[in-house]
N, C-alpha and C. Protein backbone atom coordinates (compact mmCIF):
# COMPACT_ATOMS: atom_id res chain seq x y z
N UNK A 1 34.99 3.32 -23.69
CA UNK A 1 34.24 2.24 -23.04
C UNK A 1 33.53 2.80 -21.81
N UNK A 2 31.96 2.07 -21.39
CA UNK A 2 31.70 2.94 -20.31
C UNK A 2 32.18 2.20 -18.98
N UNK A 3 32.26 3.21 -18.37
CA UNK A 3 32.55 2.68 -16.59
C UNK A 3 31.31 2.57 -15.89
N UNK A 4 31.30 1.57 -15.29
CA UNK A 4 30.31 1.37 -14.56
C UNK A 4 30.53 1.41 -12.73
N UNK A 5 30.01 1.82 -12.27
CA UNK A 5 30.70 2.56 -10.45
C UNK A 5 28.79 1.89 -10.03
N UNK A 6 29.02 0.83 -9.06
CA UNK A 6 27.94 0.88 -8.36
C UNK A 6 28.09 1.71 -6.94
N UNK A 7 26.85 2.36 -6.56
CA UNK A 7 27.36 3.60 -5.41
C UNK A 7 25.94 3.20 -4.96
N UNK A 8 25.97 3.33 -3.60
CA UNK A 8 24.87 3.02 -2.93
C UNK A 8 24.53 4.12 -2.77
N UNK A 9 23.28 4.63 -3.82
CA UNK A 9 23.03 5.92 -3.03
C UNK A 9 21.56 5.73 -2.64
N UNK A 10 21.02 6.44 -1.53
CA UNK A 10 20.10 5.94 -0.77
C UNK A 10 18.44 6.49 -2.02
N UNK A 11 17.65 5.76 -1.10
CA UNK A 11 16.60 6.15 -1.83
C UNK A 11 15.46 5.54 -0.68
N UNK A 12 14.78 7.20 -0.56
CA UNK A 12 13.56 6.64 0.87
C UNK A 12 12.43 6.62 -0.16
N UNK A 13 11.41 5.51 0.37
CA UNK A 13 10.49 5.68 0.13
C UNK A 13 8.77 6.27 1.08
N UNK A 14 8.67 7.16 0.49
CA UNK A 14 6.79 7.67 1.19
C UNK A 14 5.81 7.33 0.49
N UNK A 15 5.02 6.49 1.59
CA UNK A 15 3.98 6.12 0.73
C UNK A 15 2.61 6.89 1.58
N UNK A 16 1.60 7.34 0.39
CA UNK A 16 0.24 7.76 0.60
C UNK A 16 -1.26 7.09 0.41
N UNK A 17 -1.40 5.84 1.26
CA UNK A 17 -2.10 4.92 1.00
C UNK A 17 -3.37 5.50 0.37
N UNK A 18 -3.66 6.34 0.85
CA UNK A 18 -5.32 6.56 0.44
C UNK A 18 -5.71 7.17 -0.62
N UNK A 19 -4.25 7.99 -1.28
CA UNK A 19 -4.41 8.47 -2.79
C UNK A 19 -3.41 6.92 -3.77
N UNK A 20 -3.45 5.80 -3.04
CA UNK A 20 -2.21 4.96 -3.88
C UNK A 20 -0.93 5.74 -4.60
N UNK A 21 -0.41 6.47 -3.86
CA UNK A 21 0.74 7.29 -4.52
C UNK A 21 1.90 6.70 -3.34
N UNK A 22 3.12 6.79 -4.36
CA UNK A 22 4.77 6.33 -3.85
C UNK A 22 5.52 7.24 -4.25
N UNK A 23 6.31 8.16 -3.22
CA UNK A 23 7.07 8.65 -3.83
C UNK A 23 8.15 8.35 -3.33
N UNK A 24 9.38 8.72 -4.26
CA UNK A 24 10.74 7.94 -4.15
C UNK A 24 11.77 9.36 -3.89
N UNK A 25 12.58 8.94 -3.48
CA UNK A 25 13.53 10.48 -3.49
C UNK A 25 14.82 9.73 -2.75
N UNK A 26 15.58 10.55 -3.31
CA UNK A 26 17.38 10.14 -3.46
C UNK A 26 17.98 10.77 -3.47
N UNK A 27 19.18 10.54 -2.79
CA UNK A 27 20.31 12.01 -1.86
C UNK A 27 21.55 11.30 -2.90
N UNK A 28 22.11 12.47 -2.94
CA UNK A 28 23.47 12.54 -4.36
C UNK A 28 24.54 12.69 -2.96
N UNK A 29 24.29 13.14 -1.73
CA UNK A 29 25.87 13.57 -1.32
C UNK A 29 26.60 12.25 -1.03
N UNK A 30 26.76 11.00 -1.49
CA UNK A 30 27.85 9.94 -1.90
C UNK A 30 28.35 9.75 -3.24
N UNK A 31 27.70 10.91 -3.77
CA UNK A 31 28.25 10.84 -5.29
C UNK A 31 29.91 12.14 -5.43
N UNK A 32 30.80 11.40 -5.99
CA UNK A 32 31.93 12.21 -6.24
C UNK A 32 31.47 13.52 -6.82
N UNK A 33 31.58 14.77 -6.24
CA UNK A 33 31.97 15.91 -6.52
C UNK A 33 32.35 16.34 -8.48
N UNK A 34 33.51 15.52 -8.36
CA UNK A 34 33.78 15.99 -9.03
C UNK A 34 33.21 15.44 -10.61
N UNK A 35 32.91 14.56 -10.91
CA UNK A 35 31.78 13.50 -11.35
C UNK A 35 30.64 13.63 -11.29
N UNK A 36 29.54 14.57 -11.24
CA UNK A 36 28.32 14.56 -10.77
C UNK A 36 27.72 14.17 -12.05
N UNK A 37 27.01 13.29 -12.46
CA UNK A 37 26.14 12.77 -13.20
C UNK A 37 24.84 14.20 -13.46
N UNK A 38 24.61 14.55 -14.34
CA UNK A 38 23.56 15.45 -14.72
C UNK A 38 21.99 14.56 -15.82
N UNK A 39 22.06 13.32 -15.90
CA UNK A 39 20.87 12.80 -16.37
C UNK A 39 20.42 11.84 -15.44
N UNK A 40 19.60 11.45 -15.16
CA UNK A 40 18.84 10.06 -14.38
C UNK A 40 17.61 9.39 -14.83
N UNK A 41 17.93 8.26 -15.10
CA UNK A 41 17.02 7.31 -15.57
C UNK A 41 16.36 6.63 -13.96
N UNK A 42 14.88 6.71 -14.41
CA UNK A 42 14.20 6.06 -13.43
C UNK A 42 13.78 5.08 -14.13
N UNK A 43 14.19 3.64 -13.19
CA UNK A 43 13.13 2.12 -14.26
C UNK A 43 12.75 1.87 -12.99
N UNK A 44 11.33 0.73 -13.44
CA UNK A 44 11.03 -0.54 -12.83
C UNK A 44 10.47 -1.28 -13.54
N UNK A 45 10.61 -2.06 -12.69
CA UNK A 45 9.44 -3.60 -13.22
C UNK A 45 8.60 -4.11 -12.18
N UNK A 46 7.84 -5.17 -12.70
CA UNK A 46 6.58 -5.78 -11.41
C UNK A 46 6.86 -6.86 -12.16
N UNK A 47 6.44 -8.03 -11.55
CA UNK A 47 6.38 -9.45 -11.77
C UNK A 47 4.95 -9.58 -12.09
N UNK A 48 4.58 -10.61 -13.34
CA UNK A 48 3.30 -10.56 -13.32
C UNK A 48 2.66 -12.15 -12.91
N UNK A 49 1.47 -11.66 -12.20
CA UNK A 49 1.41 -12.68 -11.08
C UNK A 49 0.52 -14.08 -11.78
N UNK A 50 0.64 -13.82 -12.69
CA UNK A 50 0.21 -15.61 -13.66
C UNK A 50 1.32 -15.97 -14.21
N UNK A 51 2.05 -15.67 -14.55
CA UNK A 51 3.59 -16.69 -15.14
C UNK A 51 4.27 -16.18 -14.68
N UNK A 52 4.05 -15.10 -13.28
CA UNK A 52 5.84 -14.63 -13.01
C UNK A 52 6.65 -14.17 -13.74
N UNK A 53 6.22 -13.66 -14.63
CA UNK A 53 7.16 -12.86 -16.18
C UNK A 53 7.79 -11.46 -15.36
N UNK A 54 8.96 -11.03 -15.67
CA UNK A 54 9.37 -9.91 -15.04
C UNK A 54 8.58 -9.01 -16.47
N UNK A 55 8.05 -8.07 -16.18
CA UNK A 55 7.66 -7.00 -16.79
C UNK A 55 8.33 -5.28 -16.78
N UNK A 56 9.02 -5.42 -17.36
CA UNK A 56 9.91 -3.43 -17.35
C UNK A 56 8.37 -2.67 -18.03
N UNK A 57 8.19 -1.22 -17.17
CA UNK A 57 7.17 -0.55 -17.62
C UNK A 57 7.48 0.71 -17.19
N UNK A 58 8.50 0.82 -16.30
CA UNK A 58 8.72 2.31 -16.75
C UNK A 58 10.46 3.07 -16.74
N UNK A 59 10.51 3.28 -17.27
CA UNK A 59 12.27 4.03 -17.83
C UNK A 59 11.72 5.50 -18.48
N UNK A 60 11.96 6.53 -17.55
CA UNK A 60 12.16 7.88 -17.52
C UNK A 60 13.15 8.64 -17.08
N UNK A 61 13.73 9.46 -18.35
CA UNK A 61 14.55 10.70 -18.13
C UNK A 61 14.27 11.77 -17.39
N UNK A 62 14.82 12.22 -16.36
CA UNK A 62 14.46 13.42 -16.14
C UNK A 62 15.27 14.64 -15.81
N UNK A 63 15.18 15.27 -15.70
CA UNK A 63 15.80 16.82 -16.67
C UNK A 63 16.96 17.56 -14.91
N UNK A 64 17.50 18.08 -15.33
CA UNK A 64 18.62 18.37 -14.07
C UNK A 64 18.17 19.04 -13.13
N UNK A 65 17.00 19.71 -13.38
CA UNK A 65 16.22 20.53 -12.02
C UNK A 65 15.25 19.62 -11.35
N UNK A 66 15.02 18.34 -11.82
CA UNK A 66 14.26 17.19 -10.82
C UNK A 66 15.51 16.74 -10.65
N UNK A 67 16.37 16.39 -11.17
CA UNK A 67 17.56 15.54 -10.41
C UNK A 67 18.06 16.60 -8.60
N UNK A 68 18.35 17.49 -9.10
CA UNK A 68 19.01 18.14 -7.95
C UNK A 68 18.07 19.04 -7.14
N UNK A 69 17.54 19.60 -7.89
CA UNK A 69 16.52 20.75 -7.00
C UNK A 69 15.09 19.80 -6.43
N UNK A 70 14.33 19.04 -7.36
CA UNK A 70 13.13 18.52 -6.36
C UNK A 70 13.96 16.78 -7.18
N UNK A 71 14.59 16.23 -5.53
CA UNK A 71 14.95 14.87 -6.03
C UNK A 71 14.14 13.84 -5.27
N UNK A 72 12.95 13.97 -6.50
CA UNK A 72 11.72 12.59 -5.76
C UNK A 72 10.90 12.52 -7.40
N UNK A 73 9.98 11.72 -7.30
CA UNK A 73 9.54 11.69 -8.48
C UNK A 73 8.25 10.79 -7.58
N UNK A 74 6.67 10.79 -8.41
CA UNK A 74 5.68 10.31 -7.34
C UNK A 74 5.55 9.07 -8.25
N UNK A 75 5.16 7.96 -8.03
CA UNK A 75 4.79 6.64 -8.92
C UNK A 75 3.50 6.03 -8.39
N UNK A 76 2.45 5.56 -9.31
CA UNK A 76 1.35 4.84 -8.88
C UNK A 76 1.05 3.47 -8.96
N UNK A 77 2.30 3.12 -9.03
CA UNK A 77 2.18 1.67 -9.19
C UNK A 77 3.42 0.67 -8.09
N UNK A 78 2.56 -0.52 -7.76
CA UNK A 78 3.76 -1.12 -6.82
C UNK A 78 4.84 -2.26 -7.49
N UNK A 79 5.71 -2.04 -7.14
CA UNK A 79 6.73 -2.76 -7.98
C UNK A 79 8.52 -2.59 -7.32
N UNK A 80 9.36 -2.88 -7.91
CA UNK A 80 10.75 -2.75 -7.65
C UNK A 80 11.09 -1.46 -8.61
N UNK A 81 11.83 -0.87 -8.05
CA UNK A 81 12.28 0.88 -9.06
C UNK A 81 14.15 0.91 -8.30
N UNK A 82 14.65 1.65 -9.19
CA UNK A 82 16.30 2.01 -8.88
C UNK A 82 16.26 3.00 -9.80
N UNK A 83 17.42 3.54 -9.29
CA UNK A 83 18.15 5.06 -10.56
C UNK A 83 19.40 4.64 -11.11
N UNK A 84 19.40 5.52 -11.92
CA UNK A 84 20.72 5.54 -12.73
C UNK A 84 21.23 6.75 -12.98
N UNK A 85 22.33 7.28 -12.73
CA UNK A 85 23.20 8.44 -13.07
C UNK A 85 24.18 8.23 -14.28
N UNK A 86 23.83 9.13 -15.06
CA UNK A 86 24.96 9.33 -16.07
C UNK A 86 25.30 10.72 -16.81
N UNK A 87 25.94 10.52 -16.92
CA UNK A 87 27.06 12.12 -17.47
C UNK A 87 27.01 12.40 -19.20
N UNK A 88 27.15 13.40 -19.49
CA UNK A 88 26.62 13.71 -20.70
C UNK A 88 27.27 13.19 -21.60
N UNK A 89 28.48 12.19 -21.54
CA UNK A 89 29.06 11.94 -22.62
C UNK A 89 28.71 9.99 -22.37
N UNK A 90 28.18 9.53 -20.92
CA UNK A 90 27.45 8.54 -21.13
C UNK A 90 28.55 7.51 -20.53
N UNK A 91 29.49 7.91 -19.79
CA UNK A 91 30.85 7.37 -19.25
C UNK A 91 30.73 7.11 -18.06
N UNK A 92 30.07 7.60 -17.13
CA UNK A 92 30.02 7.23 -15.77
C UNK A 92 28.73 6.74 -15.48
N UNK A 93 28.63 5.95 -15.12
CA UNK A 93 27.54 5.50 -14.71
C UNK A 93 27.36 4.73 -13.20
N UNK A 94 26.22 5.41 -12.65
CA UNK A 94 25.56 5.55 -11.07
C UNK A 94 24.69 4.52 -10.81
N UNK A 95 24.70 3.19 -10.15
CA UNK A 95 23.26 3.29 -9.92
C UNK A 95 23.13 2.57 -8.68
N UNK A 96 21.49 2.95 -8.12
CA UNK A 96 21.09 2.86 -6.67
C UNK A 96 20.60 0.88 -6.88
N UNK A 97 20.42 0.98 -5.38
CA UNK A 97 19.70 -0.06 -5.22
C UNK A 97 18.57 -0.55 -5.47
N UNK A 98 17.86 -1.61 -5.86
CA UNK A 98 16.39 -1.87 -5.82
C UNK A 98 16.22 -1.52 -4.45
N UNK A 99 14.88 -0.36 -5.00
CA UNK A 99 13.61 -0.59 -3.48
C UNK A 99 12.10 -1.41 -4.32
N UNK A 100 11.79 -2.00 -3.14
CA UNK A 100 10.89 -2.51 -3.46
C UNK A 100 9.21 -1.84 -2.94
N UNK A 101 8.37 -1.74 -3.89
CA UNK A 101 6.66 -1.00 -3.38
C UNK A 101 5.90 -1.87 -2.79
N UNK A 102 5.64 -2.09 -1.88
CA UNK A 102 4.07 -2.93 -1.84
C UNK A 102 3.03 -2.42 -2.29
N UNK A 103 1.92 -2.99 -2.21
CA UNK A 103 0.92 -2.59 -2.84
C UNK A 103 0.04 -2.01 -1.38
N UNK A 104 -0.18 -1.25 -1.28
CA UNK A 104 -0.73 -0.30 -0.06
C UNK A 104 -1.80 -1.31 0.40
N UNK A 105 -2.08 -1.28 1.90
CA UNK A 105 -2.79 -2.21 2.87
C UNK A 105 -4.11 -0.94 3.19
N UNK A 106 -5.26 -1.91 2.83
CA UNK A 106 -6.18 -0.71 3.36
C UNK A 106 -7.54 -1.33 3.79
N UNK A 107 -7.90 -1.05 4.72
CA UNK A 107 -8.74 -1.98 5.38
C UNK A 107 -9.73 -0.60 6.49
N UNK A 108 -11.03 -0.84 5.83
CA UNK A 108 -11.96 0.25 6.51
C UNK A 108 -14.05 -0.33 6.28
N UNK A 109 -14.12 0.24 7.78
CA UNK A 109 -15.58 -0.56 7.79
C UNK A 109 -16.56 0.88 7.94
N UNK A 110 -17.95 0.87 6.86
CA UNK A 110 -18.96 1.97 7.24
C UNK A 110 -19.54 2.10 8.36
N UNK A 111 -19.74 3.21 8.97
CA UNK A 111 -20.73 3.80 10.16
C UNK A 111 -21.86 3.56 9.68
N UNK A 112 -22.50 3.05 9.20
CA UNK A 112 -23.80 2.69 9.05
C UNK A 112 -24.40 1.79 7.92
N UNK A 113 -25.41 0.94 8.73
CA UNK A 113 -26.02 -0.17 7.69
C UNK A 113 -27.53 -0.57 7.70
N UNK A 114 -28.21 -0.11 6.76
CA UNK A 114 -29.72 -0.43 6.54
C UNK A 114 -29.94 -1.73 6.42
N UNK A 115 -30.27 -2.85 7.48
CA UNK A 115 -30.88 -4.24 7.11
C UNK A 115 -31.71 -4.42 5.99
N UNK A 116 -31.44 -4.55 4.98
CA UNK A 116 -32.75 -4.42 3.89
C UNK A 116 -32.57 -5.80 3.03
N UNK A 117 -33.27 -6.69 2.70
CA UNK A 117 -33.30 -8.03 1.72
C UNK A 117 -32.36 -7.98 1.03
N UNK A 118 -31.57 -8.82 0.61
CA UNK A 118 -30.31 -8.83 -0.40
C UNK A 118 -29.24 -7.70 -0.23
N UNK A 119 -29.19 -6.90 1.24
CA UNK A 119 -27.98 -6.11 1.43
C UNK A 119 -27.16 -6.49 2.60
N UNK A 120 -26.17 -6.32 2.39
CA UNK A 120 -24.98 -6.47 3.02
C UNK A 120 -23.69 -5.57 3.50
N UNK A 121 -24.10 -5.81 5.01
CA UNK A 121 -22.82 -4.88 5.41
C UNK A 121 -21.34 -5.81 5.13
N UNK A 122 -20.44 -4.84 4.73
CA UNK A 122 -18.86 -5.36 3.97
C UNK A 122 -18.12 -3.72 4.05
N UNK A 123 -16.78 -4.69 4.35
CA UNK A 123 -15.79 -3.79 4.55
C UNK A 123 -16.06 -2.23 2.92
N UNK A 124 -15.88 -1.14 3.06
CA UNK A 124 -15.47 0.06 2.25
C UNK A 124 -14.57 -0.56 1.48
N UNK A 125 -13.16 -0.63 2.15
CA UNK A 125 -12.13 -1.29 1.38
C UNK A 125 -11.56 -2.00 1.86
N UNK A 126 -10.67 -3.02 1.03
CA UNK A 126 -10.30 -4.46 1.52
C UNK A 126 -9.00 -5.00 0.73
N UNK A 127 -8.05 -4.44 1.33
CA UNK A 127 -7.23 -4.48 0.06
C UNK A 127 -6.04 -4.58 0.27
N UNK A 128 -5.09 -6.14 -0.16
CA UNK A 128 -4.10 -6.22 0.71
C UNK A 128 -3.48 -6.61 1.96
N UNK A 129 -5.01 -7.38 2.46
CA UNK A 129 -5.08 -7.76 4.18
C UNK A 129 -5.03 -9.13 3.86
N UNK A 130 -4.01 -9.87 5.20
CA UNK A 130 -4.31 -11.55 4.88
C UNK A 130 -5.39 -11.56 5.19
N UNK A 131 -5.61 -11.18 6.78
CA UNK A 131 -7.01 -11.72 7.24
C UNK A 131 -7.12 -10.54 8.72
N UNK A 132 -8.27 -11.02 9.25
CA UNK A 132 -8.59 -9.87 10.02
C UNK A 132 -9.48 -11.24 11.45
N UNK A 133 -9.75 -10.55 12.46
CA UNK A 133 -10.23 -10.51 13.89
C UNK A 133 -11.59 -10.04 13.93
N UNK A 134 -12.44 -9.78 13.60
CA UNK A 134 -13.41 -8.91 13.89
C UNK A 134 -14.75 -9.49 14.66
N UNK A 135 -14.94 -8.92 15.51
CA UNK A 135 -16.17 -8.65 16.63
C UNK A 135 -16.96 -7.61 16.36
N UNK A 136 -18.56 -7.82 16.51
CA UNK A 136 -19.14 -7.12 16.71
C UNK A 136 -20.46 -7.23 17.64
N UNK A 137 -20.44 -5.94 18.61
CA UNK A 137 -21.38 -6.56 19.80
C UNK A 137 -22.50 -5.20 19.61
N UNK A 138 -23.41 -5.68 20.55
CA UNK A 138 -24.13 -4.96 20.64
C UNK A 138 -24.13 -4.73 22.07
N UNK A 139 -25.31 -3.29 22.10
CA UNK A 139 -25.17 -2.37 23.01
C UNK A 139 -25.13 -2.75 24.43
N UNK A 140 -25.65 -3.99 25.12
CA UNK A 140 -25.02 -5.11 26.00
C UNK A 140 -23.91 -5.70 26.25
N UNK A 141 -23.00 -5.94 24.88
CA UNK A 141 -21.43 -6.10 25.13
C UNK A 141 -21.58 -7.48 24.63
N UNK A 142 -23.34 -8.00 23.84
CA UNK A 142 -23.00 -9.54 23.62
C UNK A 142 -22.45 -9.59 22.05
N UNK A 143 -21.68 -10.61 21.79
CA UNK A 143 -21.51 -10.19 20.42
C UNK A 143 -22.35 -11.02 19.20
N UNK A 144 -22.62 -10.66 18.58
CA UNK A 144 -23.65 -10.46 17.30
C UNK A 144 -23.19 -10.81 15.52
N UNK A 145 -21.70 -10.88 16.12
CA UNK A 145 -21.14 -11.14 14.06
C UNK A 145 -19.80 -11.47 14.40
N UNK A 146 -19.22 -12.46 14.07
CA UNK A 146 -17.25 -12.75 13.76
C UNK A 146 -17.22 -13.19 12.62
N UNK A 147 -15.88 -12.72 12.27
CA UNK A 147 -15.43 -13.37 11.07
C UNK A 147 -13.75 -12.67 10.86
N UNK A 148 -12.94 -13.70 9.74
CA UNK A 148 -12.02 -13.80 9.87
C UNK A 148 -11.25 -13.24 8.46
N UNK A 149 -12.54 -13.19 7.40
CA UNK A 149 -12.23 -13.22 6.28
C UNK A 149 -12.56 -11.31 5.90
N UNK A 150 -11.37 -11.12 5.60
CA UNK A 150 -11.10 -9.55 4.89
C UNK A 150 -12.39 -9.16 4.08
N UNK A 151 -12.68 -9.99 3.43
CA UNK A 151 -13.93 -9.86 2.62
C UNK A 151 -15.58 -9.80 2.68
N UNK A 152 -15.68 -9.96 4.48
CA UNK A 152 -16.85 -10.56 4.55
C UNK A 152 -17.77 -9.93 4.15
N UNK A 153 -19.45 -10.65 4.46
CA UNK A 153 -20.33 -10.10 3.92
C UNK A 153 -21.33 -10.34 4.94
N UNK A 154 -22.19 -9.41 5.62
CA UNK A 154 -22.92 -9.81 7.28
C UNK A 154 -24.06 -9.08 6.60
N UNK A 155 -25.42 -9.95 6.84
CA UNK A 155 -26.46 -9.47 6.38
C UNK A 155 -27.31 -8.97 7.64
N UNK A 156 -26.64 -9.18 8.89
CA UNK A 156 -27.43 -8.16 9.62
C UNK A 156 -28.35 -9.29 10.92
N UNK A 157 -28.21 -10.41 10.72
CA UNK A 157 -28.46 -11.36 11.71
C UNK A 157 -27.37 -11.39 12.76
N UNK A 158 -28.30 -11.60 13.91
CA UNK A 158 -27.90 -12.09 15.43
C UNK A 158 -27.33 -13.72 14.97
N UNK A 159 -26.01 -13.55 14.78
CA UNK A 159 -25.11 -15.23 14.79
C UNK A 159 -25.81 -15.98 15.48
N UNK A 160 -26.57 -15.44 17.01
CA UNK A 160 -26.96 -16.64 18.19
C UNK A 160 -28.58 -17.15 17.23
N UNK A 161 -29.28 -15.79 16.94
CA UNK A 161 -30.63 -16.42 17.26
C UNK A 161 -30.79 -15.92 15.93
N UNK A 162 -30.05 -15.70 14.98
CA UNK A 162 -30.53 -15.62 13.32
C UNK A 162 -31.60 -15.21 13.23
N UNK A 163 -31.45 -13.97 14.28
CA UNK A 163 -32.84 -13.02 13.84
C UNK A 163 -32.45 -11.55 13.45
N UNK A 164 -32.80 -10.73 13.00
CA UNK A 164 -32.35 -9.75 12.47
C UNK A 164 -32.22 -9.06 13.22
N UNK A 165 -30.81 -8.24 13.64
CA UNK A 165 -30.55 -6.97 14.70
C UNK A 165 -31.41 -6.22 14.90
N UNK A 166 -32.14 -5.87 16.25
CA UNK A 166 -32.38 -4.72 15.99
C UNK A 166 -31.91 -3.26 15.75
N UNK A 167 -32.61 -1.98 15.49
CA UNK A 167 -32.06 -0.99 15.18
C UNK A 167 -31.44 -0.30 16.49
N UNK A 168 -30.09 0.31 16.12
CA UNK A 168 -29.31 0.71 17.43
C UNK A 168 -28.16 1.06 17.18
N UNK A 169 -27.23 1.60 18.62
CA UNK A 169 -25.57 1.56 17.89
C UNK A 169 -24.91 -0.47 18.21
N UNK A 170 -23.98 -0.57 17.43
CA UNK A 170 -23.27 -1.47 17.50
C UNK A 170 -21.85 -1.16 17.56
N UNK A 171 -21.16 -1.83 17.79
CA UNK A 171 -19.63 -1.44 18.22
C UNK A 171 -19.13 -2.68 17.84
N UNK A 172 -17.54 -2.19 16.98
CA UNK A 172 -16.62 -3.45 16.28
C UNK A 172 -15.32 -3.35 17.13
N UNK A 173 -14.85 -4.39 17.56
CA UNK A 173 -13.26 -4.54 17.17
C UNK A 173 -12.74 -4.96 16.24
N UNK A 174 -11.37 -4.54 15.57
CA UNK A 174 -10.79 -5.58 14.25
C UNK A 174 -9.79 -5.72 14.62
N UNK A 175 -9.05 -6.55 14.69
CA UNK A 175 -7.28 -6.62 14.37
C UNK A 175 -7.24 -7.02 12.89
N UNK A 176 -6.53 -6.11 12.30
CA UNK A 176 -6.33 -6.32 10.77
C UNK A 176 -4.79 -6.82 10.41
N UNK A 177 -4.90 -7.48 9.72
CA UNK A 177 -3.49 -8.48 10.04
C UNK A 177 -2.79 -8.17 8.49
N UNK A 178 -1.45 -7.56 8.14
CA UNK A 178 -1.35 -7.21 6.44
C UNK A 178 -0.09 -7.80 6.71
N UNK A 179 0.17 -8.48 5.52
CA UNK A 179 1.54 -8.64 5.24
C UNK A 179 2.21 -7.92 4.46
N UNK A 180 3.75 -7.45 5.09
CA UNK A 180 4.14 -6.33 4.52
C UNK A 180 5.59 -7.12 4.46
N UNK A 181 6.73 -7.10 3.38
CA UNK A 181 7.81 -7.00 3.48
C UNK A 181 8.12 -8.72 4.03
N UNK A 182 7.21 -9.65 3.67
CA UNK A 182 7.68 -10.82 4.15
C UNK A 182 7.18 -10.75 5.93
N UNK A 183 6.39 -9.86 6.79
CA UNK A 183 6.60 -9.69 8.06
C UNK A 183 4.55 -9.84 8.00
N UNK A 184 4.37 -10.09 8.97
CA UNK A 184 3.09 -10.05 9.23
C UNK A 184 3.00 -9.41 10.77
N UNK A 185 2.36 -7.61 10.66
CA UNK A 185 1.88 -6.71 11.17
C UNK A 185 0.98 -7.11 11.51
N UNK A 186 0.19 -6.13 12.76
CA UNK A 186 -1.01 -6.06 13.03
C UNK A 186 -1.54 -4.74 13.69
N UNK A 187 -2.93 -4.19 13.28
CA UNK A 187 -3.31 -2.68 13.78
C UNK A 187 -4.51 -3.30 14.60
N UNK A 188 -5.06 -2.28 15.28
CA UNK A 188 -6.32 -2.40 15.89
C UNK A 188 -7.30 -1.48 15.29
N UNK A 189 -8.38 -1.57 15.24
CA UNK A 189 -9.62 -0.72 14.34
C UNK A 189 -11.11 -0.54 15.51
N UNK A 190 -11.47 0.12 16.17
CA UNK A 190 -12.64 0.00 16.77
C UNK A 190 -13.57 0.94 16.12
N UNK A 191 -14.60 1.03 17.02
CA UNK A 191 -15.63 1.80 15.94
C UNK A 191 -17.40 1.65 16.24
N UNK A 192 -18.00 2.42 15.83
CA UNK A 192 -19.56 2.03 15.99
C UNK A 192 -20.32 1.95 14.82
N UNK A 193 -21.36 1.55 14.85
CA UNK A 193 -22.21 0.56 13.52
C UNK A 193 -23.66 1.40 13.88
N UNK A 194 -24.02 1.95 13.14
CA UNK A 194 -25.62 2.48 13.55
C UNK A 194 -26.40 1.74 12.45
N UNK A 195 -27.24 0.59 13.08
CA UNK A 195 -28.00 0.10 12.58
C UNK A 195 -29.62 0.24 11.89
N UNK A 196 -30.21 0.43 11.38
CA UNK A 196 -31.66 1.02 11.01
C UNK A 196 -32.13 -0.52 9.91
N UNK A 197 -33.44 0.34 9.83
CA UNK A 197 -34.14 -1.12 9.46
C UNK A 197 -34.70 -0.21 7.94
């Protein structure tokens, strides 16, 4: 019959927002000595966000020189993941805790924007932010554009006099606001805008 041993064994997670990569890695020294598990199953699942269906999508073996010698494995997807240890005859069995991924927060505005008919200055990327702060003034210090929405879209008008900026530097503040972990963070973003016509 198998035994089942829950063991808290740790598992950090690093995340690399700008390539969307997670990697996971897990320390064995709370595992008995004399017991060392030589296979590990990596699973997870994600919830899928129209019926809330739990979805399993990944369960991988991996071989005893990733278990002990490089113990991390990289994942591109955000979701809940745990391990499992087991021994070659399939009797002991290990396993970690759920960690949970977010889905990486990324929030970035271009150095430069051509006023031209039907174009629009908008965030690079936008991804993952509740909402954001943003100011933008011109070279006087008056300001020229707000908005609140992660998404916006600024065609290049003076808010006051809905006339088209002229060409110049401009300067932003943002507070970018992400929810992470149930917690709502906040960064600061400044920056300059070179405007042309």
């Amino acid at each position: 019959m198998q035994q089942y041993r829950h063991v808290g064994i740790p598992i950090e997670i690093k995340i690399a927002c700008e390539d969307q990569k997670y990697q996971i890695t897990w320390f064995l020294d709370q595992l008995d000595s004399t017991t060392l598990p030589n296979r590990l199953y990596f699973k997870g699942y994600r919830f899928d966000e129209g019926d809330h269906a739990r979805i399993d999508y990944r369960t991988q073996t991996l071989d005893s020189q990733q278990l002990y010698v490089s113990p991390f494995i990289w994942v591109g997807s955000p979701g809940y993941y745990w391990i499992e240890f087991r021994d070659t005859l399939n009797k002991i069995h290990y396993s970690s805790d759920e960690v949970h991924i977010e889905l990486c927060s990324r929030f970035q505005l271009a150095d430069k924007f051509v006023i031209e008919s039907g174009k629009y200055y908008k965030p690079v990327y936008s991804q993952n932010i509740d909402h954001i702060d943003l100011v933008i003034f011109d070279s006087q210090g008056i300001e020229v554009f707000t908005s609140n929405n992660p998404t916006f879209k600024w065609d290049g008008r003076n808010m006051q006099t809905l006339e088209p900026c002229a060409p110049g530097s401009y300067f932003y503040h943002c507070d970018v606001y992400e929810n992470r972990g149930g917690k709502m963070t906040k960064r600061n973003i400044t920056g300059i805008i070179e405007i042309t016509h």
